[in-house]
Structure formats: structure tokens, C-alpha cells
PDB file of N, CA and C in Angstrom:
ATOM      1  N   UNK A   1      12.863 -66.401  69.318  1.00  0.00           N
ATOM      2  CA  UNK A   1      14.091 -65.850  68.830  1.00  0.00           C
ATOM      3  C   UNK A   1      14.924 -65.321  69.990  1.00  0.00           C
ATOM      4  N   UNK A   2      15.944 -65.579  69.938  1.00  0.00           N
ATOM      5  CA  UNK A   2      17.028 -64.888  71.259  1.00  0.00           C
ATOM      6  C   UNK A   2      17.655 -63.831  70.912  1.00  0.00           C
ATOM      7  N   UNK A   3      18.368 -63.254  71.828  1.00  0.00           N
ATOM      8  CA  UNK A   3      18.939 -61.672  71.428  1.00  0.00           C
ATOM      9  C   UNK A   3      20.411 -62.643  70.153  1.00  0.00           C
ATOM     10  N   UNK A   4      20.840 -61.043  69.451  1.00  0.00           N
ATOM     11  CA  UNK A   4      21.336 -61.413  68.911  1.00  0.00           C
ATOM     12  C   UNK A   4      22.726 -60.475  69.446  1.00  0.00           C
ATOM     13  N   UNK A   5      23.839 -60.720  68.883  1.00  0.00           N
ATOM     14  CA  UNK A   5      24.895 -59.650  69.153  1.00  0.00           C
ATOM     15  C   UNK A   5      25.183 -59.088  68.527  1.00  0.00           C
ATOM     16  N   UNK A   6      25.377 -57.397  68.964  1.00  0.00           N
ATOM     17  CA  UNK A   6      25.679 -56.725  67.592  1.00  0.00           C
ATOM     18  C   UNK A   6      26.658 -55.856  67.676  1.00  0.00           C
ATOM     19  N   UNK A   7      27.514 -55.510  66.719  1.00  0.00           N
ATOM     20  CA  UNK A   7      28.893 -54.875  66.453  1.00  0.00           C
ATOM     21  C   UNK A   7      28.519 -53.844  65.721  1.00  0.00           C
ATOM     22  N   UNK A   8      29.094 -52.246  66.344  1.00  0.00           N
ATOM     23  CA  UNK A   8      28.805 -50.784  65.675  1.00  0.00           C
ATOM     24  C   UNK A   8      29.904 -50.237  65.548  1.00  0.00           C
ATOM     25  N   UNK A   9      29.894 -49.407  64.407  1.00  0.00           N
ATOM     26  CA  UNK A   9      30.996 -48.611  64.003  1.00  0.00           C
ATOM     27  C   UNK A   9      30.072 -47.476  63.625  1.00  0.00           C
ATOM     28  N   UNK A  10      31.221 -46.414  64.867  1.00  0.00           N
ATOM     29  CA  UNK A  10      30.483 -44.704  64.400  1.00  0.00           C
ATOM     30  C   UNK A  10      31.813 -43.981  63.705  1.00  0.00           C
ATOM     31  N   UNK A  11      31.529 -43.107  63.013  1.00  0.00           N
ATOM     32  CA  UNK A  11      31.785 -42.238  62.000  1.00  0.00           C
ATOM     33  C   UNK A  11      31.992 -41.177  62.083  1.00  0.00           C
ATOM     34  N   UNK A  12      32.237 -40.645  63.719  1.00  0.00           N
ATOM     35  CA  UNK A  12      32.203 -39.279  64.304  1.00  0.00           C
ATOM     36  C   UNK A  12      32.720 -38.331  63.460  1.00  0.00           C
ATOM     37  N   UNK A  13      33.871 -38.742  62.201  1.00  0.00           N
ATOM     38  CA  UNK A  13      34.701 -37.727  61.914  1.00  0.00           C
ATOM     39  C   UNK A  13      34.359 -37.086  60.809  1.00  0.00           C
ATOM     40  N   UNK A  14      33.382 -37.797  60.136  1.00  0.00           N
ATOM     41  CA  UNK A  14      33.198 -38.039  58.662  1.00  0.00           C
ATOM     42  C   UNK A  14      31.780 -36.692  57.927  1.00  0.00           C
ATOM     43  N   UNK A  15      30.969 -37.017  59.233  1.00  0.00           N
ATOM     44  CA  UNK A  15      29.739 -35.673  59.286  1.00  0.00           C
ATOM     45  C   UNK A  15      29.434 -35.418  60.289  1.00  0.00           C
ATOM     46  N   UNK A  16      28.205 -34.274  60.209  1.00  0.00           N
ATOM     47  CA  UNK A  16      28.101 -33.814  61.506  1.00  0.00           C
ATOM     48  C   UNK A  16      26.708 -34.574  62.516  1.00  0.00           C
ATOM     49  N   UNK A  17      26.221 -35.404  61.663  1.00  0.00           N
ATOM     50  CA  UNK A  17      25.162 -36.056  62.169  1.00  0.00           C
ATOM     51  C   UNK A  17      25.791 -37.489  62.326  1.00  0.00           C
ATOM     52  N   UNK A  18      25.003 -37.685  63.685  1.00  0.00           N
ATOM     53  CA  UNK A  18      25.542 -39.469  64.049  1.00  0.00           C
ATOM     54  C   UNK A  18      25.643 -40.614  63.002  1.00  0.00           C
ATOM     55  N   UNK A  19      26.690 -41.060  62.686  1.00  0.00           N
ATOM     56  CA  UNK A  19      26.044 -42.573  62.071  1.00  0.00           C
ATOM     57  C   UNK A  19      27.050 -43.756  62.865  1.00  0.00           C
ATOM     58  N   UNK A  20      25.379 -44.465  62.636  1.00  0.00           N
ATOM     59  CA  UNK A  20      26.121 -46.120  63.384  1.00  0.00           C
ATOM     60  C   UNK A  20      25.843 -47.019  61.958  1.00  0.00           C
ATOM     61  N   UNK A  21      26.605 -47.906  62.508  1.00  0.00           N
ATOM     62  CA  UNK A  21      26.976 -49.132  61.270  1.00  0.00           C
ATOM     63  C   UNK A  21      26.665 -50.273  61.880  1.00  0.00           C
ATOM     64  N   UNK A  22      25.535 -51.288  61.928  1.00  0.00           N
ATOM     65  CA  UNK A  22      25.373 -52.137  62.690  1.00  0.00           C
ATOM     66  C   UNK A  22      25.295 -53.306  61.494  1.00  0.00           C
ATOM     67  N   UNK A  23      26.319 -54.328  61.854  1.00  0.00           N
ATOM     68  CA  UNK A  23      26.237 -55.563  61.376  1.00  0.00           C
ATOM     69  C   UNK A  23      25.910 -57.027  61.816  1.00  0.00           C
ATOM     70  N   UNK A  24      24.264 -56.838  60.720  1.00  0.00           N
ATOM     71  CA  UNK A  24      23.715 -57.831  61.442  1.00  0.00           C
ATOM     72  C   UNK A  24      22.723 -58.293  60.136  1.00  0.00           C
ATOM     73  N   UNK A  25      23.151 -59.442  60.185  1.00  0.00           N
ATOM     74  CA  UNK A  25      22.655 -60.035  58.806  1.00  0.00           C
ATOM     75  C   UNK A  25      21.265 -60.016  58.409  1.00  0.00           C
ATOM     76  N   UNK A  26      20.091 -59.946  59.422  1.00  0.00           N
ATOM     77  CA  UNK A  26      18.611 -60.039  59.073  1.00  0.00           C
ATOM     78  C   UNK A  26      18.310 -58.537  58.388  1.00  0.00           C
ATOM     79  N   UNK A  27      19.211 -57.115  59.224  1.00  0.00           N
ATOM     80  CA  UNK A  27      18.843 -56.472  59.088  1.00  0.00           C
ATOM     81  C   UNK A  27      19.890 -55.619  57.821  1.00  0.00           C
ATOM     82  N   UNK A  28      19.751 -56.192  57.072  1.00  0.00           N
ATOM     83  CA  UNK A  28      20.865 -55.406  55.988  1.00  0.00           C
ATOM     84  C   UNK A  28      20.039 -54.830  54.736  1.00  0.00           C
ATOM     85  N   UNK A  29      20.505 -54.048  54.103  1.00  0.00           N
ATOM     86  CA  UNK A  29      19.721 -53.004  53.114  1.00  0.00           C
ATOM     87  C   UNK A  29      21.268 -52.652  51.990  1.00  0.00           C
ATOM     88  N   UNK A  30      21.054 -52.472  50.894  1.00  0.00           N
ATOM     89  CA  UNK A  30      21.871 -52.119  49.941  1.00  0.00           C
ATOM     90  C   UNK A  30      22.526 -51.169  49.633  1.00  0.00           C
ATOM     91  N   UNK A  31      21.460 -49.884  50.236  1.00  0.00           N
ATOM     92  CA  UNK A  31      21.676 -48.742  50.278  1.00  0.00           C
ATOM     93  C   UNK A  31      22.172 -48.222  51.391  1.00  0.00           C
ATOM     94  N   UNK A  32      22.588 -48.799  52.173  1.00  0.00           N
ATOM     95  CA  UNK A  32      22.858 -48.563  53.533  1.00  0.00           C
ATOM     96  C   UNK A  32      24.604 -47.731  53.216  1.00  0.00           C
ATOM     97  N   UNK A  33      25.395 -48.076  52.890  1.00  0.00           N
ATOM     98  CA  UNK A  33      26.667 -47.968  52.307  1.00  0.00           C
ATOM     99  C   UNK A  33      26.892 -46.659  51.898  1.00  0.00           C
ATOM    100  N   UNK A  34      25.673 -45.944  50.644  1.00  0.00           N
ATOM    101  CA  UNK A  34      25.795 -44.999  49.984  1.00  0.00           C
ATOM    102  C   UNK A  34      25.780 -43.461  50.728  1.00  0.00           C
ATOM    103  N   UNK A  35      25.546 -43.481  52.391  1.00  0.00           N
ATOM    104  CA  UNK A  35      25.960 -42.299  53.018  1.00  0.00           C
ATOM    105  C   UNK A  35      27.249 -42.427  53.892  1.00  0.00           C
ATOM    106  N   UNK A  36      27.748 -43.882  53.622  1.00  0.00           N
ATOM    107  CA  UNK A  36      29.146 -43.066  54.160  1.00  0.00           C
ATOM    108  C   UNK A  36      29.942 -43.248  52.881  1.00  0.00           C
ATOM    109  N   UNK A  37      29.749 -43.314  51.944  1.00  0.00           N
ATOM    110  CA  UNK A  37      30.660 -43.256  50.540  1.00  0.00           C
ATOM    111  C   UNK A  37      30.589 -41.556  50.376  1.00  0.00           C
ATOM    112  N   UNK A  38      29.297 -40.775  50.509  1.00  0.00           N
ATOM    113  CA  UNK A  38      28.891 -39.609  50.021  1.00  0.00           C
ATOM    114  C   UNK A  38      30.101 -38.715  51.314  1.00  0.00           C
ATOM    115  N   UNK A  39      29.829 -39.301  52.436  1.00  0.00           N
ATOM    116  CA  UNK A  39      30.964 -38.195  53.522  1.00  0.00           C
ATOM    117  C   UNK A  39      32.202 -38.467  52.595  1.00  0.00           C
ATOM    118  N   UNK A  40      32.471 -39.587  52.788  1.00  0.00           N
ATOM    119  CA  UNK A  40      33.602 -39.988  52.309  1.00  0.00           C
ATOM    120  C   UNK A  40      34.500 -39.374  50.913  1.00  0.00           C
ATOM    121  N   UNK A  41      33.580 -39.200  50.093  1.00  0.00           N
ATOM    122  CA  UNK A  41      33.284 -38.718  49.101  1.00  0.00           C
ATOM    123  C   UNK A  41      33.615 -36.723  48.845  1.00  0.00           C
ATOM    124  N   UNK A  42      32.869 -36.414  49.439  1.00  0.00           N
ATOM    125  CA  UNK A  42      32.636 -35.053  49.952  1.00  0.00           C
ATOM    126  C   UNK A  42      33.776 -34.778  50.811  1.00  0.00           C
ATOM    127  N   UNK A  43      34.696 -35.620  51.774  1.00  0.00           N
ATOM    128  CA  UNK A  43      35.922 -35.190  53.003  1.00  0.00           C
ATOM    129  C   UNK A  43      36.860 -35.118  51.850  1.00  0.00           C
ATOM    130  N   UNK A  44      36.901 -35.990  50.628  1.00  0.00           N
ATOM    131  CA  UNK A  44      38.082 -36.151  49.859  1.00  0.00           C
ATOM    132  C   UNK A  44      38.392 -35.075  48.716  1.00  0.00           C
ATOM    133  N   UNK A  45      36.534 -34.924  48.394  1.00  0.00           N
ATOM    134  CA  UNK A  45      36.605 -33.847  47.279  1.00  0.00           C
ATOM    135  C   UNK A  45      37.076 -34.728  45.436  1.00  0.00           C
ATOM    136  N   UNK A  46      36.815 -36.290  45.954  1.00  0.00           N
ATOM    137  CA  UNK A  46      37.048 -37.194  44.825  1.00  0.00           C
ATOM    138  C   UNK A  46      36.463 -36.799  43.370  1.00  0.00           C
ATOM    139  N   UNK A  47      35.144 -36.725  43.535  1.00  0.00           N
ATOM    140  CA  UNK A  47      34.077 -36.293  42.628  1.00  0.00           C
ATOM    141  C   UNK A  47      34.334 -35.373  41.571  1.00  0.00           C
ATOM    142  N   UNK A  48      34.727 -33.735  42.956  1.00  0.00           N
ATOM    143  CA  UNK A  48      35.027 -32.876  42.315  1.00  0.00           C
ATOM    144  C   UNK A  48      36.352 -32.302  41.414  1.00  0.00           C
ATOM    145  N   UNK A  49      37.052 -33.394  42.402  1.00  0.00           N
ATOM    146  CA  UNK A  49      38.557 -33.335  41.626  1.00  0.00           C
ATOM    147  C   UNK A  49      38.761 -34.353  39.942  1.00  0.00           C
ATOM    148  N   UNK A  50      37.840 -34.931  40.095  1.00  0.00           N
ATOM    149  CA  UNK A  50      37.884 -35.697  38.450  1.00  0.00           C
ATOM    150  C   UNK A  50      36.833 -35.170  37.769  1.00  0.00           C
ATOM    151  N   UNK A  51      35.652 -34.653  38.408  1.00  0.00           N
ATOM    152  CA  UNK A  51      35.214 -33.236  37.077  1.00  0.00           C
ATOM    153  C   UNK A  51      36.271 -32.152  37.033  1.00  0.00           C
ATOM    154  N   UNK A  52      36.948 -31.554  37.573  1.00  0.00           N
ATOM    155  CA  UNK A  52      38.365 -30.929  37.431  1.00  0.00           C
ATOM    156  C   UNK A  52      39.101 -31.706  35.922  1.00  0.00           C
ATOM    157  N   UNK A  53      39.502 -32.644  36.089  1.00  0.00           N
ATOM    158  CA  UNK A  53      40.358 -33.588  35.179  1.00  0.00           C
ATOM    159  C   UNK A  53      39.599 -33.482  33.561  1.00  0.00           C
ATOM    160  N   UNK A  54      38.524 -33.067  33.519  1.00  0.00           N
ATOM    161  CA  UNK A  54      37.669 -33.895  32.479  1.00  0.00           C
ATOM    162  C   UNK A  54      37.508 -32.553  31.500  1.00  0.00           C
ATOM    163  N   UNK A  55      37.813 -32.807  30.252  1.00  0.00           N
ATOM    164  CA  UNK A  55      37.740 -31.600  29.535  1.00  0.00           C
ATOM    165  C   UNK A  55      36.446 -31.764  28.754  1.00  0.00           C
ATOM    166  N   UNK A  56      35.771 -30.465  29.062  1.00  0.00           N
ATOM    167  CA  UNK A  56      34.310 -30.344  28.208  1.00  0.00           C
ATOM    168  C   UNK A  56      34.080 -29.597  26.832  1.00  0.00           C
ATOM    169  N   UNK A  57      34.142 -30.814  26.057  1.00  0.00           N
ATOM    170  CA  UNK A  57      34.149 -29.773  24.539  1.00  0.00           C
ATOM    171  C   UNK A  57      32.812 -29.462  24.250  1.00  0.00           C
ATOM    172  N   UNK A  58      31.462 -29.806  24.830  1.00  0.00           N
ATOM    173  CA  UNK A  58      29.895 -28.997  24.679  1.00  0.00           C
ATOM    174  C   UNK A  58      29.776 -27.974  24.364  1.00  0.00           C
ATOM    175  N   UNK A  59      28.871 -27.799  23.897  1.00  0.00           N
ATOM    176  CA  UNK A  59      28.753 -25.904  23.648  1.00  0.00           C
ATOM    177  C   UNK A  59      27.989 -25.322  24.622  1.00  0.00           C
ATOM    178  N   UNK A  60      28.614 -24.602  25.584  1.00  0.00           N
ATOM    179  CA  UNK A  60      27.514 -24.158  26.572  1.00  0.00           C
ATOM    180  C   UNK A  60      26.504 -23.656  26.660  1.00  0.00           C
ATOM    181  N   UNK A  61      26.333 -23.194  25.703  1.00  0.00           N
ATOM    182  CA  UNK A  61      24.944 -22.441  25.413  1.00  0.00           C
ATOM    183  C   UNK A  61      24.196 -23.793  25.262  1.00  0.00           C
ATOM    184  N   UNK A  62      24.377 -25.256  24.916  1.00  0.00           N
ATOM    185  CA  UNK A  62      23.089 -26.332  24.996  1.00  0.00           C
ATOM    186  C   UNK A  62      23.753 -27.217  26.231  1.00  0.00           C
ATOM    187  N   UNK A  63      24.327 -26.829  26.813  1.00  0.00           N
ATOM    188  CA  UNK A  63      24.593 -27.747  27.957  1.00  0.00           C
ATOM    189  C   UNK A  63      24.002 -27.105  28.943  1.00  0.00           C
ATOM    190  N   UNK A  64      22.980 -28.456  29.567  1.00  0.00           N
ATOM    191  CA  UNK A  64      21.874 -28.077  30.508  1.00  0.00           C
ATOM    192  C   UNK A  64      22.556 -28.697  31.947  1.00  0.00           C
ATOM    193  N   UNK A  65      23.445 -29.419  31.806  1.00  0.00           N
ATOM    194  CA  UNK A  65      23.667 -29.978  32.873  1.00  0.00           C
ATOM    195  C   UNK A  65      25.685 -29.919  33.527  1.00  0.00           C
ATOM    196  N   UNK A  66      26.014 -29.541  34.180  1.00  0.00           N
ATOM    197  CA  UNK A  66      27.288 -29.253  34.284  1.00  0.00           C
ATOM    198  C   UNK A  66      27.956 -30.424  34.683  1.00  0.00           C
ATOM    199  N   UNK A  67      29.661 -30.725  33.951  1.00  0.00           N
ATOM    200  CA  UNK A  67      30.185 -31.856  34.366  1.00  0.00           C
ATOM    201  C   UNK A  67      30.004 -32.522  35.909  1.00  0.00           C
ATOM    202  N   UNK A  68      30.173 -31.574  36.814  1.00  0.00           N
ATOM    203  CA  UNK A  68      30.864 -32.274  38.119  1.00  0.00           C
ATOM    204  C   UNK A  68      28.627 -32.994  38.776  1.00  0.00           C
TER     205      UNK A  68
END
């Protein structure tokens, strides 16, 4: 097998821990995606702003689990 070439994208802005993005077809995973959606996610405040939007008619006294 010969070297292969590989192309990275870092994320400096997004958290406080390094991430690289390496695209390279043998080595790909599905889940790979779902921590820069979560920065991404979390910088925008997306999540929390459409549990904001969402009106909860539950009765709180049996709601075990909160919208957002």
C-alpha cells in the first residue's frame, strides 16, 4: 500500500479542544460529524432556541423529562 494524501480541516473556533477533520475514504465513520454539529449546535444556541418556540401543555407535576 503507498502513502495516501490527506486533507484537514481544524475547528479552532468552534471548542476548546482540538478537532481535525481528515478526509480519507478507508478511514470514515458515521459518527464522526456528530461533534462538530454539537459545537455548532451549542455556538448557535439552535436547540435551545426552538425549545424556547415550543409550547408545553404537560402537567408538570408528570413531566419527567424537560422540553429542551
Amino acid at each position: 500500500m503507498g502513502s495516501r494524501d490527506r486533507q484537514s480541516v481544524l475547528f479552532d473556533d468552534l471548542v476548546d479542544k482540538p478537532i481535525t477533520v481528515a478526509f480519507t475514504g478507508p478511514d470514515l465513520t458515521s459518527d464522526g460529524g456528530v461533534i462538530l454539529l454539537k459545537a455548532i449546535d451549542e455556538k448557535l444556541a439552535l436547540t435551545e432556541r426552538m425549545a424556547q418556540a415550543l409550547h408545553d401543555s404537560r402537567q408538570p407535576g408528570k413531566v419527567q423529562h424537560e422540553v429542551l
